[in-house]
C-alpha atoms as a PDB file:
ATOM      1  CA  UNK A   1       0.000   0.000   0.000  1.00  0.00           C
ATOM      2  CA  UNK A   2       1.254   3.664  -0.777  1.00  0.00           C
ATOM      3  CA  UNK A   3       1.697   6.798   1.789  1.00  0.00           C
ATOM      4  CA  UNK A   4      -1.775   8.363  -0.066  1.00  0.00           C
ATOM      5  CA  UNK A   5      -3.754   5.149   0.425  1.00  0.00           C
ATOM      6  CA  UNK A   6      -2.309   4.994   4.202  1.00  0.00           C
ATOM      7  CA  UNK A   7      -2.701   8.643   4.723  1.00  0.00           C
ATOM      8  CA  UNK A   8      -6.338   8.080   3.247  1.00  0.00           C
ATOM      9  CA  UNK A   9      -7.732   5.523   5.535  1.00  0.00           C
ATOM     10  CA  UNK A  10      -5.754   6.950   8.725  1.00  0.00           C
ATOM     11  CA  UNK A  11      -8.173  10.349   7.684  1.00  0.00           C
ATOM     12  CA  UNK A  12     -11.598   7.680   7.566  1.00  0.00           C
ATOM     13  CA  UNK A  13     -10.603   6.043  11.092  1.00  0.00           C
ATOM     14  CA  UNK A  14      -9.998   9.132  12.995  1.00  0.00           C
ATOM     15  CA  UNK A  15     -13.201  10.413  11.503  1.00  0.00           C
ATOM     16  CA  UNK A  16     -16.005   7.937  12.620  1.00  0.00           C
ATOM     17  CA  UNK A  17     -15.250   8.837  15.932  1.00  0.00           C
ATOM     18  CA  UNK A  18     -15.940  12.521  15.344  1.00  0.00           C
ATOM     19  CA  UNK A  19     -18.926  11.096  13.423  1.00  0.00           C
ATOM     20  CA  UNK A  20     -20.414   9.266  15.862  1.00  0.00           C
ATOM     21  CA  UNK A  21     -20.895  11.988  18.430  1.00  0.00           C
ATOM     22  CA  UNK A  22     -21.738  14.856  15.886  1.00  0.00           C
ATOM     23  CA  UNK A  23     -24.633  16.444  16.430  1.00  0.00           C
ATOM     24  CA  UNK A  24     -26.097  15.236  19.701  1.00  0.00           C
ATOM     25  CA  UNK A  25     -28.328  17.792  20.840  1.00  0.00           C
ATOM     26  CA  UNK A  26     -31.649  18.165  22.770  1.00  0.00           C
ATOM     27  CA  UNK A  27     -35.284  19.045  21.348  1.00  0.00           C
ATOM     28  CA  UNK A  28     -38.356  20.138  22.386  1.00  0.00           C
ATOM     29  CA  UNK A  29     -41.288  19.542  20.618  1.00  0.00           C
ATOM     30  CA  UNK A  30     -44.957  19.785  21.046  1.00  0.00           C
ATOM     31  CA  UNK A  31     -46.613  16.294  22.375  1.00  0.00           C
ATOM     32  CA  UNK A  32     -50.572  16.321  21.120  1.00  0.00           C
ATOM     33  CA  UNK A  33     -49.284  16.741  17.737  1.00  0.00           C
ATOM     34  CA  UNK A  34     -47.284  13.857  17.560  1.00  0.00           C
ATOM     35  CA  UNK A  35     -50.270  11.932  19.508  1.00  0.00           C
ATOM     36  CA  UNK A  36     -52.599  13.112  17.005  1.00  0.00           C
ATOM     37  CA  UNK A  37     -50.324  12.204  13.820  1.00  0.00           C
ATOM     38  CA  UNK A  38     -50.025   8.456  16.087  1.00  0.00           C
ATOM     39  CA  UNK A  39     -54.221   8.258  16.101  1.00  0.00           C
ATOM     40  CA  UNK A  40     -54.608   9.336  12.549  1.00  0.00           C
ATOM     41  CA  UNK A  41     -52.040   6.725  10.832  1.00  0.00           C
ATOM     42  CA  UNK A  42     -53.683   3.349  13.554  1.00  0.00           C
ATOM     43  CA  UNK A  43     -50.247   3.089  15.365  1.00  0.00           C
ATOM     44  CA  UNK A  44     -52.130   4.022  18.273  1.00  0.00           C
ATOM     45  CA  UNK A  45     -55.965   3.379  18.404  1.00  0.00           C
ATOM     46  CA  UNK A  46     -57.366   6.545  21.226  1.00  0.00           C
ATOM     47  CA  UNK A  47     -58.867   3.743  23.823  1.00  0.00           C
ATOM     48  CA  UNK A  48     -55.366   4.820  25.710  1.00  0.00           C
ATOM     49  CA  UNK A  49     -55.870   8.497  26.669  1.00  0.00           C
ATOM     50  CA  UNK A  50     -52.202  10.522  26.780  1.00  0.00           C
ATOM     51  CA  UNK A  51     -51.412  13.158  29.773  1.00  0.00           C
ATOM     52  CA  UNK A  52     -48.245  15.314  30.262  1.00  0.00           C
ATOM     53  CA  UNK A  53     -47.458  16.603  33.542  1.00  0.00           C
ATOM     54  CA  UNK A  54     -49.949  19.411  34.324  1.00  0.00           C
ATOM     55  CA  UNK A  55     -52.488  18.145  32.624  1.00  0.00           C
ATOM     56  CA  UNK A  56     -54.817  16.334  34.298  1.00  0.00           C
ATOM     57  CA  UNK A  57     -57.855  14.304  32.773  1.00  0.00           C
ATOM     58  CA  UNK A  58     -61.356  14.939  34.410  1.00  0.00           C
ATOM     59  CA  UNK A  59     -63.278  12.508  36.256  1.00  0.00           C
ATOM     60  CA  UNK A  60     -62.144   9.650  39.095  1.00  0.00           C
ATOM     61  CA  UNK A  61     -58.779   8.642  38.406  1.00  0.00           C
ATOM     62  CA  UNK A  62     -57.204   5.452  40.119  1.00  0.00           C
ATOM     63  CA  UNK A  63     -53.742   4.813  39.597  1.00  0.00           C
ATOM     64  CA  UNK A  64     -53.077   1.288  38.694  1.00  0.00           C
ATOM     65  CA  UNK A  65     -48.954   1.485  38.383  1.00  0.00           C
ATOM     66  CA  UNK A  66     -46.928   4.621  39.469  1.00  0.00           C
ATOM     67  CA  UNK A  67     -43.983   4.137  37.773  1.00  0.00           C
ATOM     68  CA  UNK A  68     -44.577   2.916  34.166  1.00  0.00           C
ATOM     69  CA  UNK A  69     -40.885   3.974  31.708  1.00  0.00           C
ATOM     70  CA  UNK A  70     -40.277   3.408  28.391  1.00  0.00           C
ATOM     71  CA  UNK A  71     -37.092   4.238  26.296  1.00  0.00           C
ATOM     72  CA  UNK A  72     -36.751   4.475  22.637  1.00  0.00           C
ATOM     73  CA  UNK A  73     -33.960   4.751  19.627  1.00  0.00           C
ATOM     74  CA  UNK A  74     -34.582   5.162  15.902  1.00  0.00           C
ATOM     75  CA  UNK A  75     -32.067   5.765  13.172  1.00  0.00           C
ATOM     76  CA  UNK A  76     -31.896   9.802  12.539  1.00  0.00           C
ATOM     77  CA  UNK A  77     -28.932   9.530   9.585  1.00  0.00           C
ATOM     78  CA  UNK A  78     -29.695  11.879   7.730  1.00  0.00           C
ATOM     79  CA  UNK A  79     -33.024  12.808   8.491  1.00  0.00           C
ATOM     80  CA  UNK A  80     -34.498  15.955   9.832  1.00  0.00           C
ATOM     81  CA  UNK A  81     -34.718  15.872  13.889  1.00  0.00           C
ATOM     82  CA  UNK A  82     -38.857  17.094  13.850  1.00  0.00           C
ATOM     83  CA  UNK A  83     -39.033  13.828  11.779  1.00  0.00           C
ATOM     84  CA  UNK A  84     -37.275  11.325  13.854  1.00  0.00           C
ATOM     85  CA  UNK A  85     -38.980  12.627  16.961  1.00  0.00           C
ATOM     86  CA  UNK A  86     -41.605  12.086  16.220  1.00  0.00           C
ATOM     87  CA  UNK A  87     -41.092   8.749  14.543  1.00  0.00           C
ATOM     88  CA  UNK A  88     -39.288   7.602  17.918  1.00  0.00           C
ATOM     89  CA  UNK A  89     -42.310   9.368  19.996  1.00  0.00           C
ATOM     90  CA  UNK A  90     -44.695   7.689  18.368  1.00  0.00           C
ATOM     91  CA  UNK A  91     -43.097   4.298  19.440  1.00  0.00           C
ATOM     92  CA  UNK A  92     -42.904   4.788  23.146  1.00  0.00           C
ATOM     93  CA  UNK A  93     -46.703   5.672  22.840  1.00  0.00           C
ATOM     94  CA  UNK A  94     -47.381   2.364  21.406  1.00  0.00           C
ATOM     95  CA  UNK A  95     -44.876   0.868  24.182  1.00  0.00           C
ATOM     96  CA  UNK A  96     -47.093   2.975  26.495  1.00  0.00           C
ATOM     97  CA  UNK A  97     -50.382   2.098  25.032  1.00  0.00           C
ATOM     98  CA  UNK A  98     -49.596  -1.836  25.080  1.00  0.00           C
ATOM     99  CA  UNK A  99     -48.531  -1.115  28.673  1.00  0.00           C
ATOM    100  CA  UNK A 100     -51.842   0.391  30.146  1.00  0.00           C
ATOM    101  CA  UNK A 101     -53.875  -2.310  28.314  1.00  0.00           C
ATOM    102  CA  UNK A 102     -51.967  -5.201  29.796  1.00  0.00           C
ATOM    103  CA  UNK A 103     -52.720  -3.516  33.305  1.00  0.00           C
ATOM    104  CA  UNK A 104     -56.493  -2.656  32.463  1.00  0.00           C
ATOM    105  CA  UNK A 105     -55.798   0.936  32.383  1.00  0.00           C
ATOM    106  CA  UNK A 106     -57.356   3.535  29.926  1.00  0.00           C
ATOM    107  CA  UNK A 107     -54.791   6.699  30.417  1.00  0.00           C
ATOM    108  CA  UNK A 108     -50.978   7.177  30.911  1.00  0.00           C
ATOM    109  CA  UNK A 109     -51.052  10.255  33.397  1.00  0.00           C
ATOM    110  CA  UNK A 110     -48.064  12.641  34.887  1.00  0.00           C
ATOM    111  CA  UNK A 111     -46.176  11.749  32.003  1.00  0.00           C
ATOM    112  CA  UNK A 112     -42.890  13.235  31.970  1.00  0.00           C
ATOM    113  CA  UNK A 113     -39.421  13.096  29.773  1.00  0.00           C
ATOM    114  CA  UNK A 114     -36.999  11.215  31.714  1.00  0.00           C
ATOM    115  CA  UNK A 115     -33.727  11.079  29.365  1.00  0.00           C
ATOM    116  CA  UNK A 116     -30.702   9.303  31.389  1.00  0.00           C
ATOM    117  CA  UNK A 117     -32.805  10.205  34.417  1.00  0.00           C
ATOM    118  CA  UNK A 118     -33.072  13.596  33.931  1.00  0.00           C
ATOM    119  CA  UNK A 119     -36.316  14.683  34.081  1.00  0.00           C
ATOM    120  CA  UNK A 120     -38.018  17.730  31.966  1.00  0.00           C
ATOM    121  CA  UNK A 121     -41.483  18.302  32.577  1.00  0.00           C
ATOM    122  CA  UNK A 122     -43.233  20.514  30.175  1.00  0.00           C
ATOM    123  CA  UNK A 123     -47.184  20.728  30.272  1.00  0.00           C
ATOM    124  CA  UNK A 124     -46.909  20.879  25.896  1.00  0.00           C
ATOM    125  CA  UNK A 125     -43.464  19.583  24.790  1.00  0.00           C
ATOM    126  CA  UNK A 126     -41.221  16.471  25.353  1.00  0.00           C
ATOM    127  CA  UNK A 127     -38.095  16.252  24.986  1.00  0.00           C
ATOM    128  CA  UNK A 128     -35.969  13.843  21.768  1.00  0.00           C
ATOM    129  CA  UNK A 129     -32.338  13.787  22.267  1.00  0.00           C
ATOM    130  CA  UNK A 130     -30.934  14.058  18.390  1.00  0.00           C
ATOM    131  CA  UNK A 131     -27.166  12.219  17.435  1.00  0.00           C
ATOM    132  CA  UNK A 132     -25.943  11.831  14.131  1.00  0.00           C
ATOM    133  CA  UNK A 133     -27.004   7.994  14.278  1.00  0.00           C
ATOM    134  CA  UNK A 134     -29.767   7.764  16.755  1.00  0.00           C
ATOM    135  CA  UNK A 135     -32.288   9.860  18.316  1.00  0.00           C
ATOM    136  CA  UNK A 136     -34.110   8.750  21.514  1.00  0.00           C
ATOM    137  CA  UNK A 137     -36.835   9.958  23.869  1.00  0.00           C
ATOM    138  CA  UNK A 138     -37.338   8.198  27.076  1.00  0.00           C
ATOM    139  CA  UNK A 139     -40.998   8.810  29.036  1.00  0.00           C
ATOM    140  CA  UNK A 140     -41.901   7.940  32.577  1.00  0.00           C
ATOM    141  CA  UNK A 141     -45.537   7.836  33.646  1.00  0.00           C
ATOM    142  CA  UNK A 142     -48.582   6.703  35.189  1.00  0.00           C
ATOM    143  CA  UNK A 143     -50.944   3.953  34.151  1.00  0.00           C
ATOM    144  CA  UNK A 144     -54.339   5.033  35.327  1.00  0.00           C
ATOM    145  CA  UNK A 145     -58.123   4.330  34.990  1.00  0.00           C
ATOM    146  CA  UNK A 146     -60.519   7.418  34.384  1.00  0.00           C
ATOM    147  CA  UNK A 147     -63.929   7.088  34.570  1.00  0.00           C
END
């Protein structure tokens, strides 16, 4: 092999490092629309009712679990970060959904973003952590019954 071809790949392995943690940044985006976009497409099917922190639903609420988490990755390569968000939002929901039917619940309450335990709590937004590869959100929660 020549100096140019060794010079070359030398360049390519010290830059998938740099890749790899490009662009990791934090967004906040607005929650009802994603849940919305979820009941339109089927992915979710509206017999699970949706609540952020400070927003409570009306009637008798029973809590059923108090501590209900999900965590979720898609692939954001080259994709715009409003898209994957909502992509990877969309799948905790269902992770959430399938979680209050298995306990007979009808609502996921108090719902907050819990991202490597750190917890943002926004009555409107949640919060998708955007890399270069991946982009996650990770929701905590309560399975509830509202009647």
């Amino acid at each position: 092999m020549n100096a140019k071809h060794l010079c070359l790949a030398a360049l390519l392995l010290m830059a998938v490092p740099a890749a790899s943690m490009a662009a990791d940044k934090i967004v906040h985006l607005p929650f009802d629309q994603v849940v919305a976009e979820a009941q339109q497409t089927g992915k979710i099917d509206g017999t699970v009712k949706f609540y952020l922190k400070g927003h409570s639903p009306t009637g008798d609420v029973t809590v059923v679990n108090d501590n209900v988490s999900t965590n979720r990755k898609t692939n954001a390569f080259n994709k715009k970060d409003d898209a994957t968000c909502s992509w990877v939002l969309q799948s905790a929901l269902i992770a959430l959904q399938d979680d209050a039917k298995a306990a007979g619940a009808n609502a996921v309450i108090d719902i907050v973003s819990d991202y490597n335990d750190v917890v943002y709590s926004d009555p409107a937004n949640y919060e998708c952590h955007v890399g270069f590869l991946m982009s996650g959100v990770q929701l905590k929660g309560k399975l509830a019954t509202v009647k």
